[in-house]
N, C-alpha and C. Protein backbone atom coordinates (compact mmCIF):
# COMPACT_ATOMS: atom_id res chain seq x y z
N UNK A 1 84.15 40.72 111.25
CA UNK A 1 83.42 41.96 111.08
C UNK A 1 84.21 43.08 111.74
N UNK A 2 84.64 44.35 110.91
CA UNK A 2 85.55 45.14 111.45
C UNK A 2 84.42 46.12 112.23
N UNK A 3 85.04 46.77 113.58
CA UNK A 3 84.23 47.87 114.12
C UNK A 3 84.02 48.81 113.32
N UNK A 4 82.87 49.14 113.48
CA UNK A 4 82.06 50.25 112.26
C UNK A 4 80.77 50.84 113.20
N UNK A 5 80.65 52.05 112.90
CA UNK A 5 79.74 53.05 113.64
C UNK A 5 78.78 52.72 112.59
N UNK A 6 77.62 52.43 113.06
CA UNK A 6 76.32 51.53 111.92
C UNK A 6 75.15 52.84 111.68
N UNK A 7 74.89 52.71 110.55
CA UNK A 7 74.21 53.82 110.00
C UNK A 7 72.80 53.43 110.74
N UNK A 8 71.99 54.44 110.90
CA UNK A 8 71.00 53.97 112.26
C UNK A 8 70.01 53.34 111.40
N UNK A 9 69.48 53.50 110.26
CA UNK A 9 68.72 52.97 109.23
C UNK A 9 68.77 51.33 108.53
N UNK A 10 69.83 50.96 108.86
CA UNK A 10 70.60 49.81 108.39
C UNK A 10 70.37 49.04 109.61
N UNK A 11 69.85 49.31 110.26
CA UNK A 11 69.97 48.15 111.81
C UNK A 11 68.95 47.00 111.95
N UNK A 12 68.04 47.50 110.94
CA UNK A 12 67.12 46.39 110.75
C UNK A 12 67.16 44.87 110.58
N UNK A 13 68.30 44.80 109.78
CA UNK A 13 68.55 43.14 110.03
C UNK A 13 69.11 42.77 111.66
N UNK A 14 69.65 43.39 112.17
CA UNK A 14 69.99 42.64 113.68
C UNK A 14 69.10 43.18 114.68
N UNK A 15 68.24 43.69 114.46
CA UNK A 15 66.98 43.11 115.32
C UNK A 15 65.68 42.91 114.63
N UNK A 16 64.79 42.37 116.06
CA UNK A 16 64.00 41.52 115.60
C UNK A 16 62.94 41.81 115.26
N UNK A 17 61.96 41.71 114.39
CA UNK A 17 60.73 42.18 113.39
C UNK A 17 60.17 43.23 115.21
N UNK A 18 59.56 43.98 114.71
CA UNK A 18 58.66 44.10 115.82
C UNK A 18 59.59 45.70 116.46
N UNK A 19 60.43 45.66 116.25
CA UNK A 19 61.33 46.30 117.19
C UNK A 19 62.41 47.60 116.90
N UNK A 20 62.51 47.59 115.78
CA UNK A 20 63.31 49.12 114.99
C UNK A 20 62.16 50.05 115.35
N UNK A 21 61.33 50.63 114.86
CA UNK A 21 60.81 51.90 115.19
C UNK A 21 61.28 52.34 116.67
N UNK A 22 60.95 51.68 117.63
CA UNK A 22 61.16 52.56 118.91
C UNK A 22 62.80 52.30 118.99
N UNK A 23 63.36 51.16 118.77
CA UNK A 23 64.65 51.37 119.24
C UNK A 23 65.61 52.60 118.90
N UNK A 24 64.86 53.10 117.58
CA UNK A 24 65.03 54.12 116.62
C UNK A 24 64.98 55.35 117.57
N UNK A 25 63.63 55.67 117.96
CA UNK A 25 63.81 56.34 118.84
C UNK A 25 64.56 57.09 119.58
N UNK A 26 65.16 55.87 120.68
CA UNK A 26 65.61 56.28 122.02
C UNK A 26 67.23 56.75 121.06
N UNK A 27 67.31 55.80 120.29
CA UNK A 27 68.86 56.49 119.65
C UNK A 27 68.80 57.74 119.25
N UNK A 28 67.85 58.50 118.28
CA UNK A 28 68.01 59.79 117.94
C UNK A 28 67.39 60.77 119.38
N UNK A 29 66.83 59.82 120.15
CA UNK A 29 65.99 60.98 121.56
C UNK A 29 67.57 61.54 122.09
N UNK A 30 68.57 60.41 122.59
CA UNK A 30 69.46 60.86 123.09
C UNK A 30 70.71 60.73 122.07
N UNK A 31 70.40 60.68 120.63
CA UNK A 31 72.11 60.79 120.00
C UNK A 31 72.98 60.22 120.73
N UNK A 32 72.58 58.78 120.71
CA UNK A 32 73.31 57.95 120.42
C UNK A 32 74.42 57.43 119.47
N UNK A 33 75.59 57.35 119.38
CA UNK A 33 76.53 57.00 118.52
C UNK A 33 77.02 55.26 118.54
N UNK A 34 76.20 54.86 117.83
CA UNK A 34 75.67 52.97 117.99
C UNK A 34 76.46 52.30 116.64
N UNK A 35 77.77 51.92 117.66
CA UNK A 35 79.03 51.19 116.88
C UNK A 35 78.82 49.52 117.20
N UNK A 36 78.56 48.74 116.09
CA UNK A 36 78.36 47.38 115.99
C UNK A 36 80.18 46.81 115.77
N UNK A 37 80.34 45.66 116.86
CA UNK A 37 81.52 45.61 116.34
C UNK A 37 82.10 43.70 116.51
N UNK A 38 82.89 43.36 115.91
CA UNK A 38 82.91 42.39 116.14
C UNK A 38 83.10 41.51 117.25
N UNK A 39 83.11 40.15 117.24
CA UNK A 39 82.97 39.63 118.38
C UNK A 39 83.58 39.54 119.44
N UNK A 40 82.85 40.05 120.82
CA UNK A 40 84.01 39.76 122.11
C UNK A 40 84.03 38.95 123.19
N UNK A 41 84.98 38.42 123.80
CA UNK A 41 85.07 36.98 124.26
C UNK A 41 83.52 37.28 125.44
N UNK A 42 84.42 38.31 126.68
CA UNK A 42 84.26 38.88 127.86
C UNK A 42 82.69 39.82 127.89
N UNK A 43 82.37 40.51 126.90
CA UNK A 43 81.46 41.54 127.35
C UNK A 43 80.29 41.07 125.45
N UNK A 44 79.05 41.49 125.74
CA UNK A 44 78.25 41.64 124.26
C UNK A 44 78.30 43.02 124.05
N UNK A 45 78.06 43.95 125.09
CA UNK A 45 78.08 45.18 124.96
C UNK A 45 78.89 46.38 125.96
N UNK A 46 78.44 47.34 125.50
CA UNK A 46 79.42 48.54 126.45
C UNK A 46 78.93 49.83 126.37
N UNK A 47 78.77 50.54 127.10
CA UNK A 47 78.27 51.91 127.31
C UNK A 47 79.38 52.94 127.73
N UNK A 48 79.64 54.24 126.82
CA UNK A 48 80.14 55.48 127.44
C UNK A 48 79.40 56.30 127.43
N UNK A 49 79.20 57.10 128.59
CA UNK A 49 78.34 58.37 128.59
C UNK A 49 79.03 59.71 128.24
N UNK A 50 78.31 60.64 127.66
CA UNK A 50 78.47 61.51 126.59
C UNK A 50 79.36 62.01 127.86
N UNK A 51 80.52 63.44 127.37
CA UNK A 51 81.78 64.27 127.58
C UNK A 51 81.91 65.11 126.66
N UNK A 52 82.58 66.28 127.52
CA UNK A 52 83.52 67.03 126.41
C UNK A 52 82.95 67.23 125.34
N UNK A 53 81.17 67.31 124.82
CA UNK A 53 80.58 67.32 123.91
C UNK A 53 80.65 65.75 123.02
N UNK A 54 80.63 65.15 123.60
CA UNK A 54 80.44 64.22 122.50
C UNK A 54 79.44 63.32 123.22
N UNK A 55 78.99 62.54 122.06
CA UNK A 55 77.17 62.22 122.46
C UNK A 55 77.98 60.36 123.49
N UNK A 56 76.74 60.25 123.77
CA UNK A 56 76.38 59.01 124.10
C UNK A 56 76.93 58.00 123.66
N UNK A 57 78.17 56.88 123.54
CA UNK A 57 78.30 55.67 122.67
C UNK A 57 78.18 54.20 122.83
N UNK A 58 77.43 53.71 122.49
CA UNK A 58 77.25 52.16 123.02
C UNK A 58 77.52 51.54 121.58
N UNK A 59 77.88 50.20 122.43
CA UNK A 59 78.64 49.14 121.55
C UNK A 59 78.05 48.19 121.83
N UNK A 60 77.83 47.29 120.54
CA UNK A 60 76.80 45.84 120.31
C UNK A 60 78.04 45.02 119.48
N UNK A 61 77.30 43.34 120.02
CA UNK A 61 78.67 42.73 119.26
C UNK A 61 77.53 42.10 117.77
N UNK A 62 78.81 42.49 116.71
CA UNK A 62 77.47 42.13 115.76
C UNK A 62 77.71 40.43 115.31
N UNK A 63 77.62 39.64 116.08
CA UNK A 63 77.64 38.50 115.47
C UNK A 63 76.58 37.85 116.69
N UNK A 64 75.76 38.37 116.93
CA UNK A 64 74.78 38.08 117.84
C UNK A 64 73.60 38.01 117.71
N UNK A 65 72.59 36.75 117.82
CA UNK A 65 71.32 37.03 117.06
C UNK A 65 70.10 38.36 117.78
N UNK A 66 69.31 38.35 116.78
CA UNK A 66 68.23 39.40 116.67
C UNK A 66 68.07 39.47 118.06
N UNK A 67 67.77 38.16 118.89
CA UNK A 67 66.74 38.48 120.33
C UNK A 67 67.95 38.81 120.94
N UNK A 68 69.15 38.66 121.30
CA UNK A 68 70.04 38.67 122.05
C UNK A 68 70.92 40.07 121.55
N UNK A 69 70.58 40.44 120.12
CA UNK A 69 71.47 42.04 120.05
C UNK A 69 70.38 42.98 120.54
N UNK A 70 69.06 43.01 120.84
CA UNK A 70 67.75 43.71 121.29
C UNK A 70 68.25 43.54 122.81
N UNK A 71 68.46 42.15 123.52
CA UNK A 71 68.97 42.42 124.58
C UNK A 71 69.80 43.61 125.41
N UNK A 72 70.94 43.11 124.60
CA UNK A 72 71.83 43.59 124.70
C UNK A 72 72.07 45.28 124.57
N UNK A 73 71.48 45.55 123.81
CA UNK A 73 70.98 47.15 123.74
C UNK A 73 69.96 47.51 124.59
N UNK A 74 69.28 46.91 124.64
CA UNK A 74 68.48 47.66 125.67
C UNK A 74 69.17 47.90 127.27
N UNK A 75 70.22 46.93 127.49
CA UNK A 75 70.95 46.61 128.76
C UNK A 75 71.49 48.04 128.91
N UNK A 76 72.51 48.25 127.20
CA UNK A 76 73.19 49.71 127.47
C UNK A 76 72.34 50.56 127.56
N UNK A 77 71.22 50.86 127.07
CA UNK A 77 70.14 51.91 127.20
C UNK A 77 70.01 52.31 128.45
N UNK A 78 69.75 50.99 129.72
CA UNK A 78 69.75 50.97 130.80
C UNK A 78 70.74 51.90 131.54
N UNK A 79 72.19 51.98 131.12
CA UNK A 79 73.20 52.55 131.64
C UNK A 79 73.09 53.97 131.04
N UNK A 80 72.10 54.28 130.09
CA UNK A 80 72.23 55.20 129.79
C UNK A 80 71.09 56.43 130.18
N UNK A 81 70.02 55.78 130.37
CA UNK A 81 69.03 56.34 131.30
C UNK A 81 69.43 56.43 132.74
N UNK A 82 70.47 55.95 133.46
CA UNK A 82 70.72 55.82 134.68
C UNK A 82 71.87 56.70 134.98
N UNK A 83 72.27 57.00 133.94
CA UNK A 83 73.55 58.08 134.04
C UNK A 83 72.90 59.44 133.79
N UNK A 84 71.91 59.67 133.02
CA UNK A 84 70.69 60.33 132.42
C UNK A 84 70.33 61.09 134.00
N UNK A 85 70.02 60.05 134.54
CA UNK A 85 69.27 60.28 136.17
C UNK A 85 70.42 60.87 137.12
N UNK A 86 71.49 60.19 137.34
CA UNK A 86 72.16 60.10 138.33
C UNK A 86 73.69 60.53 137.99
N UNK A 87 74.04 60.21 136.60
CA UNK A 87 75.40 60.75 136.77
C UNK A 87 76.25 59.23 137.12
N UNK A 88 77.33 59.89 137.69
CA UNK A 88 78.32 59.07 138.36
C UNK A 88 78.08 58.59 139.59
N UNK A 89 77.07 58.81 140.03
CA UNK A 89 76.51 58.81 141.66
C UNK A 89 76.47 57.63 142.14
N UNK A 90 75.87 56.22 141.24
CA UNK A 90 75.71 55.15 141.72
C UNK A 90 76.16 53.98 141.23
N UNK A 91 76.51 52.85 141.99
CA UNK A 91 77.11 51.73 140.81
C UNK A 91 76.41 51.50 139.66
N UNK A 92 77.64 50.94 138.40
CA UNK A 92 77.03 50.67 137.61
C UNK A 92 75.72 49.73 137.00
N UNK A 93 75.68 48.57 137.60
CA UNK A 93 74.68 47.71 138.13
C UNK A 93 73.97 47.65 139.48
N UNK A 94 73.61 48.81 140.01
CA UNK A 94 73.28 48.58 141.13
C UNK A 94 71.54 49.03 140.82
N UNK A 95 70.62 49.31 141.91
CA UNK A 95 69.44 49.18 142.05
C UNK A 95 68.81 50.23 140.93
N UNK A 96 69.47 51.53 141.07
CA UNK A 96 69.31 52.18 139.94
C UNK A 96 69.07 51.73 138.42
N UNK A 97 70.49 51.52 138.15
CA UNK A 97 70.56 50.51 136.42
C UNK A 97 69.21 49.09 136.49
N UNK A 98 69.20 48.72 137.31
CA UNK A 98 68.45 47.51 137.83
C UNK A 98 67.05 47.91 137.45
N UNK A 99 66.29 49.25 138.08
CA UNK A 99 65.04 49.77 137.64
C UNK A 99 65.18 50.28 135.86
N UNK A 100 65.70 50.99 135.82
CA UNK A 100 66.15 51.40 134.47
C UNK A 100 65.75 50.20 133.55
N UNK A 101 66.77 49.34 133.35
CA UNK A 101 66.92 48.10 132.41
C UNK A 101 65.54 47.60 132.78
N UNK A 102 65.10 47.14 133.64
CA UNK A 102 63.53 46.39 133.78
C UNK A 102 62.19 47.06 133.00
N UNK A 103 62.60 48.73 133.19
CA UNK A 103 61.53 49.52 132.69
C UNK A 103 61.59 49.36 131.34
N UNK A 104 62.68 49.61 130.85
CA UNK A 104 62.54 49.25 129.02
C UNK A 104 62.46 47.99 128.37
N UNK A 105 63.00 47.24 129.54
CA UNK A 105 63.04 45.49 129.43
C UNK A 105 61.10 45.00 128.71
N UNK A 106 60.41 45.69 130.20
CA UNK A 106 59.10 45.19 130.52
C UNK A 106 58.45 45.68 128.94
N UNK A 107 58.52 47.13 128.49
CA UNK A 107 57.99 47.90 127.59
C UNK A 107 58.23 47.13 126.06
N UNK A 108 59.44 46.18 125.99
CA UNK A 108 59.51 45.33 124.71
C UNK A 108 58.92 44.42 125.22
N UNK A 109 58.83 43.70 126.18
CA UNK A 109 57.95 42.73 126.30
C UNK A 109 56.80 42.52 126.43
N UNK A 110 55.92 43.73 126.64
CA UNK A 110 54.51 43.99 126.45
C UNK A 110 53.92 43.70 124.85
N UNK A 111 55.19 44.45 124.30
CA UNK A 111 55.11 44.33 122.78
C UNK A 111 55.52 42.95 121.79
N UNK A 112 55.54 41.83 122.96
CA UNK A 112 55.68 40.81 121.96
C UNK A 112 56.52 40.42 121.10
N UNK A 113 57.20 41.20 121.15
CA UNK A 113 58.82 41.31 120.33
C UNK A 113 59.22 39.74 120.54
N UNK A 114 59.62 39.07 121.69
CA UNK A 114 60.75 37.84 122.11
C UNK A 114 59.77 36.47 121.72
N UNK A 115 59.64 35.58 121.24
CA UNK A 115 59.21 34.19 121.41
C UNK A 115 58.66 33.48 122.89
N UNK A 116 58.13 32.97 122.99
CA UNK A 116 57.62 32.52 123.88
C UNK A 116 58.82 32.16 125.29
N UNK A 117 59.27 31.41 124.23
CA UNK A 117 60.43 30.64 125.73
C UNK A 117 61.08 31.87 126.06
N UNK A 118 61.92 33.10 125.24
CA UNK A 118 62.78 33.89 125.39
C UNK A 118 61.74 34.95 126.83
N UNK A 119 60.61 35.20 126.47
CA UNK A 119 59.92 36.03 126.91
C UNK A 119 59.73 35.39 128.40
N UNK A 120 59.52 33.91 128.41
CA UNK A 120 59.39 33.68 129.43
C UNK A 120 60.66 33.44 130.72
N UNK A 121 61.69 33.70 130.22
CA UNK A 121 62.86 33.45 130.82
C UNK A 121 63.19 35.52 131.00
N UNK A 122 62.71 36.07 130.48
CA UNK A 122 63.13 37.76 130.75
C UNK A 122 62.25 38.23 132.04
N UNK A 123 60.96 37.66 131.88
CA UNK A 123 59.83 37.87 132.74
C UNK A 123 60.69 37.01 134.40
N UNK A 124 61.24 36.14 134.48
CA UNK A 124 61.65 35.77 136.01
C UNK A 124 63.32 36.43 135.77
N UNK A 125 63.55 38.06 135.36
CA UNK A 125 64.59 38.34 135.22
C UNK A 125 64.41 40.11 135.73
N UNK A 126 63.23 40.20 135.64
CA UNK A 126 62.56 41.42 135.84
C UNK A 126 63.16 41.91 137.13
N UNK A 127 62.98 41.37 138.13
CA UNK A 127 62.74 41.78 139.43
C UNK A 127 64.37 41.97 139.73
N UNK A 128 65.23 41.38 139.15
CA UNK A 128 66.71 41.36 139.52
C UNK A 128 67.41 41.00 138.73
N UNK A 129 67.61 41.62 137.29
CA UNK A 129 68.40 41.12 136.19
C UNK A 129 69.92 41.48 136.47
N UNK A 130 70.49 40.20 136.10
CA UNK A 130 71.85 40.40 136.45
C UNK A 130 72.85 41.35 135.30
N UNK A 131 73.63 41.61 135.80
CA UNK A 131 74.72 42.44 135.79
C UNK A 131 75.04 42.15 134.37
N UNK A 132 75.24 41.17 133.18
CA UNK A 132 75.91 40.74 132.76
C UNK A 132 74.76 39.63 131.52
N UNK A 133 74.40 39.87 130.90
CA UNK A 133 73.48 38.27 129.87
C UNK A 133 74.59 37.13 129.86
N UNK A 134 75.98 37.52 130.14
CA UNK A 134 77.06 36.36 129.79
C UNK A 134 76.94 35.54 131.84
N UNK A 135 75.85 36.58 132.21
CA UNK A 135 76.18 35.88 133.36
C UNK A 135 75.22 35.40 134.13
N UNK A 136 74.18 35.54 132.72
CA UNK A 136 72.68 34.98 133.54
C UNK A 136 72.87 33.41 132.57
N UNK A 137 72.76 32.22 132.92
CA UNK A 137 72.51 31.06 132.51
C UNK A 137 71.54 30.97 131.65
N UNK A 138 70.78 31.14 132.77
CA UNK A 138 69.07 30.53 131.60
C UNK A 138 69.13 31.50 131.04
N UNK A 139 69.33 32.47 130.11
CA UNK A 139 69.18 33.74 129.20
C UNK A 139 70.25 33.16 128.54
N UNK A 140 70.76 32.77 128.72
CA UNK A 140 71.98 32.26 127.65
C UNK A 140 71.72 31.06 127.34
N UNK A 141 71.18 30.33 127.61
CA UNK A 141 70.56 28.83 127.21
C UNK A 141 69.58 29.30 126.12
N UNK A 142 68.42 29.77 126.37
CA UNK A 142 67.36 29.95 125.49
C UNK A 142 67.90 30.79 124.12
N UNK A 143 68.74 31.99 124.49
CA UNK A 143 69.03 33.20 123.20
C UNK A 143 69.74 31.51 122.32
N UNK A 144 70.78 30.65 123.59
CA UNK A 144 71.57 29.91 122.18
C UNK A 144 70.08 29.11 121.42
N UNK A 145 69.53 29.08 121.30
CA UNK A 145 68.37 28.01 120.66
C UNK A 145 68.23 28.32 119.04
N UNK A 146 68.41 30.16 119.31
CA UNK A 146 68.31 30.58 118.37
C UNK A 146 69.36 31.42 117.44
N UNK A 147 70.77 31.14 118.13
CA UNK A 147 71.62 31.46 117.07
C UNK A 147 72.03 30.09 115.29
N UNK A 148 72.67 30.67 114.66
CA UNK A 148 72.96 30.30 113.49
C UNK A 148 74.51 29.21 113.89
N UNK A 149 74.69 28.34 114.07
CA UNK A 149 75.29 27.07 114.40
C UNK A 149 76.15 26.90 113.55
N UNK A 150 77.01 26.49 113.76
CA UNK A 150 78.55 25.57 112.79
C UNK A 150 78.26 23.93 113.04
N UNK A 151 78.47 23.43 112.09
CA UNK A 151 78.76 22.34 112.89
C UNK A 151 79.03 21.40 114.06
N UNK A 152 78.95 21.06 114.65
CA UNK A 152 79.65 20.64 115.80
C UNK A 152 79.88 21.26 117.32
N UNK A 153 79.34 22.73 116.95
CA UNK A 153 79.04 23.31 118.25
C UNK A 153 78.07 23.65 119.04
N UNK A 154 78.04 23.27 120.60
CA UNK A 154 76.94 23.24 121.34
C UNK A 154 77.68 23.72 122.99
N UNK A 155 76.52 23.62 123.75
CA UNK A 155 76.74 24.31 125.12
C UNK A 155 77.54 22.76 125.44
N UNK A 156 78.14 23.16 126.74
CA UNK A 156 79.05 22.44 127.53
C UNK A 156 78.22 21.09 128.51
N UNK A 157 76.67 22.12 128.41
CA UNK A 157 75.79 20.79 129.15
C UNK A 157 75.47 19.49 128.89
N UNK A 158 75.23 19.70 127.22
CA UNK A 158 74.99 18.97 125.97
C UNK A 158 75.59 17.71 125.67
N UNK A 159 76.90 18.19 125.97
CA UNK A 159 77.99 16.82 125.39
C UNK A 159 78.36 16.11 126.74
N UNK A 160 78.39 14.63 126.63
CA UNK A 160 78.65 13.51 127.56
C UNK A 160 79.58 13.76 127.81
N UNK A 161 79.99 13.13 129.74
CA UNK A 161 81.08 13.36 130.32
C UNK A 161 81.87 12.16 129.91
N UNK A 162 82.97 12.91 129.85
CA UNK A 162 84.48 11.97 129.26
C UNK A 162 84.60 12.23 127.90
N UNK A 163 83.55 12.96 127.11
CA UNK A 163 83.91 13.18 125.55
C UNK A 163 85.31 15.04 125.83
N UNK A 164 85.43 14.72 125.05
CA UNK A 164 86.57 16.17 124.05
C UNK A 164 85.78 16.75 123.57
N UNK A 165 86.37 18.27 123.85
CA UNK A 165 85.88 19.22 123.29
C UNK A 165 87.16 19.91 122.92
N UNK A 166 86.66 21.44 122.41
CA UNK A 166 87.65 22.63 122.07
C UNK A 166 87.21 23.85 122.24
N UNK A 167 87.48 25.03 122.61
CA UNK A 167 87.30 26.26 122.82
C UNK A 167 87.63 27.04 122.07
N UNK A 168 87.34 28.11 121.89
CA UNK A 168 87.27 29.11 121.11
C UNK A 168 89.06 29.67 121.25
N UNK A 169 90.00 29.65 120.33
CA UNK A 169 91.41 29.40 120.55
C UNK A 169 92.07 28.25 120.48
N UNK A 170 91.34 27.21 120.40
CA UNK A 170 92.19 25.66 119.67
C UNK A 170 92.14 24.63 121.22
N UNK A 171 92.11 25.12 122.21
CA UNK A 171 92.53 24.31 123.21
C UNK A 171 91.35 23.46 123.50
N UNK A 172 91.95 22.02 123.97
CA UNK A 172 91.28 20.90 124.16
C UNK A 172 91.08 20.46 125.37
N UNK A 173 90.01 20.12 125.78
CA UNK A 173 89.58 19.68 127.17
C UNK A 173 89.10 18.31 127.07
N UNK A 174 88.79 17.34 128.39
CA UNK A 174 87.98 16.81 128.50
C UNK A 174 87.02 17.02 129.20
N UNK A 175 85.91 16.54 129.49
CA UNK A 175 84.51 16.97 130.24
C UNK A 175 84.79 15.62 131.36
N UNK A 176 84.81 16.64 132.50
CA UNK A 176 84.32 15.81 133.96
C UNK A 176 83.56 16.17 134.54
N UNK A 177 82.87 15.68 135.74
CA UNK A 177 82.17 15.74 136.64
C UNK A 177 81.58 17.42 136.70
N UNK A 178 80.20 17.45 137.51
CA UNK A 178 79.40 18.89 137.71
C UNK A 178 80.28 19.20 138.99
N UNK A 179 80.97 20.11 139.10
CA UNK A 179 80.77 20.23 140.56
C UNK A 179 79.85 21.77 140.93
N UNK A 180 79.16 22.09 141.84
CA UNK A 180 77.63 22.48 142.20
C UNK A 180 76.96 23.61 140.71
N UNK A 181 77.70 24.46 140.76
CA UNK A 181 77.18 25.46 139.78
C UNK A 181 77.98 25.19 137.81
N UNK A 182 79.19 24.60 138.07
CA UNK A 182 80.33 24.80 137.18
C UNK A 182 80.29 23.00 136.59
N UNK A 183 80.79 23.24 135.62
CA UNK A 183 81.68 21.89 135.03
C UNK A 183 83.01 21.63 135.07
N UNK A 184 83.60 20.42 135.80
CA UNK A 184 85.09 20.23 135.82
C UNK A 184 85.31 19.65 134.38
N UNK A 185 86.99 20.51 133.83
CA UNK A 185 87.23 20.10 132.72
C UNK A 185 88.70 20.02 132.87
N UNK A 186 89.41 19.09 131.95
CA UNK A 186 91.18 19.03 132.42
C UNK A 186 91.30 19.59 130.91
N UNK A 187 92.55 20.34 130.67
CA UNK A 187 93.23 20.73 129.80
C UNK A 187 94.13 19.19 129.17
N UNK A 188 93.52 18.93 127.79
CA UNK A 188 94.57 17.90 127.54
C UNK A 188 96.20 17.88 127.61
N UNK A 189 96.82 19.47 127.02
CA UNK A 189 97.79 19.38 126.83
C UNK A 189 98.64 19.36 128.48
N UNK A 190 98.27 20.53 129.31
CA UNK A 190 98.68 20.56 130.46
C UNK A 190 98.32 19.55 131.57
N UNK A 191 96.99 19.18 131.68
CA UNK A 191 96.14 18.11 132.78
C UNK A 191 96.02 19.18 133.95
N UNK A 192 95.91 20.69 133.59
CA UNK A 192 95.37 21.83 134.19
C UNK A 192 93.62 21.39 134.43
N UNK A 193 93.53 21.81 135.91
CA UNK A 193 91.62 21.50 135.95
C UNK A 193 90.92 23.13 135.84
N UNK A 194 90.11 22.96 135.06
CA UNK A 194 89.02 24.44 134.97
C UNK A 194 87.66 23.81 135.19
N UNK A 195 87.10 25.07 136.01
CA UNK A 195 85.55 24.92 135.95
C UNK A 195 85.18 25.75 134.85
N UNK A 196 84.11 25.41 133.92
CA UNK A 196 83.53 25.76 132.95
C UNK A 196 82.13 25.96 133.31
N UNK A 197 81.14 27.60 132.89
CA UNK A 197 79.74 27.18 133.06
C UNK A 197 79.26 26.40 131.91
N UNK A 198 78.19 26.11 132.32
CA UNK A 198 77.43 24.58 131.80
C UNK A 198 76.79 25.23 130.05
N UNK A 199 76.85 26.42 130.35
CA UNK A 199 76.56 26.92 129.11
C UNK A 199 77.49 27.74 128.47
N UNK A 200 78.82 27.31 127.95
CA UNK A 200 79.73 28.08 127.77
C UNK A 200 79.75 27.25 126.43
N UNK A 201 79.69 27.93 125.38
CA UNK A 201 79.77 27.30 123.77
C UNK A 201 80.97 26.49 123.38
N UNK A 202 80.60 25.27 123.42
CA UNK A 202 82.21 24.63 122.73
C UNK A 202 82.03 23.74 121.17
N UNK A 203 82.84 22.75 120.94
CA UNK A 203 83.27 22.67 119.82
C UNK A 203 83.19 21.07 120.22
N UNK A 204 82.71 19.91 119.49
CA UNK A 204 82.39 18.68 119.68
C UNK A 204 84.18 18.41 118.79
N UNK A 205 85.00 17.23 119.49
CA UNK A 205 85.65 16.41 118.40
C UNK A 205 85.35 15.44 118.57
């Protein structure tokens, strides 16, 4: 999917029933310039705040399902109400962005928008949502429940230790031991050791 600035009308398929009208909204409240773009390893989304006359731009990755691209936008919204407030004044994730993101967080979730399990994993996320959805676990466990699957691919928790896997780029591991937060994995070709989180998407051989 090539990067493309998404016509604001057209957004309806990547999110979830319940949820275009207001998201609609906050994009034309603050002219927003809402570029869907393809997939990235490191980040789902990204926020620049408006300059030099030019509006607001946040970035969604579009190969991401409905509950998790709603996420994910609302996260940048967060950065964008907080810059709204404050400017450059405070970290980017810090207590500020932290209230921000919870307030619009709570306001879709009043509305029923997320599934049960999803809703119930945002609700113990409220009080201190992390920095990152690639870096909250359980939010990344539940959103995977409901993406669209290939064959053969699943979280890292999933598959038995001592089986092979593959990563996104061809490279082959085996699965060892938990050690406390992470999974030990050896690189077949090198016998390099990596910790892997337990929910990091791989590839069954």
């Amino acid at each position: 999917m090539a990067k493309q600035e998404a016509p604001l009308h057209q957004l309806g398929p990547y999110l979830p029933e319940g949820s275009l009208e207001d998201v609609l909204h906050y994009l034309h409240h603050y002219k927003v310039e809402l570029t869907i773009t393809c997939e990235r390893q490191s980040i789902l989304g990204d926020y620049r705040h408006s300059y030099g006359g030019k509006n607001h731009r946040i970035s969604v990755n579009g190969n991401l399902n409905s509950y998790a691209f709603l996420i994910t936008l609302l996260h940048e919204l967060g950065h964008l109400f907080t810059y709204e407030q404050y400017g450059n004044k405070v970290q980017a994730h810090g207590m500020e962005w932290k209230q921000e993101y919870s307030k619009i967080l709570a306001k879709f979730i009043l509305k029923k928008i997320f599934p049960a399990d999803i809703e119930k994993t945002l609700m113990r996320t409220l009080q201190n949502p992390a920095a990152s959805s690639c870096a909250d676990d359980a939010l990344l466990r539940v959103l995977h429940r409901y993406d669209k699957k290939a064959e053969g691919v699943l979280l890292l928790e999933a598959l038995p230790t001592g089986n092979l896997f593959k990563i996104k780029g061809g490279r082959i591991f085996r699965k060892e031991e938990k050690i406390r937060k992470r999974i030990k994995c050896v690189e077949i070709k090198t016998g390099k050791i990596y910790l892997f989180s337990p929910v990091h998407e791989i590839t069954m051989i």
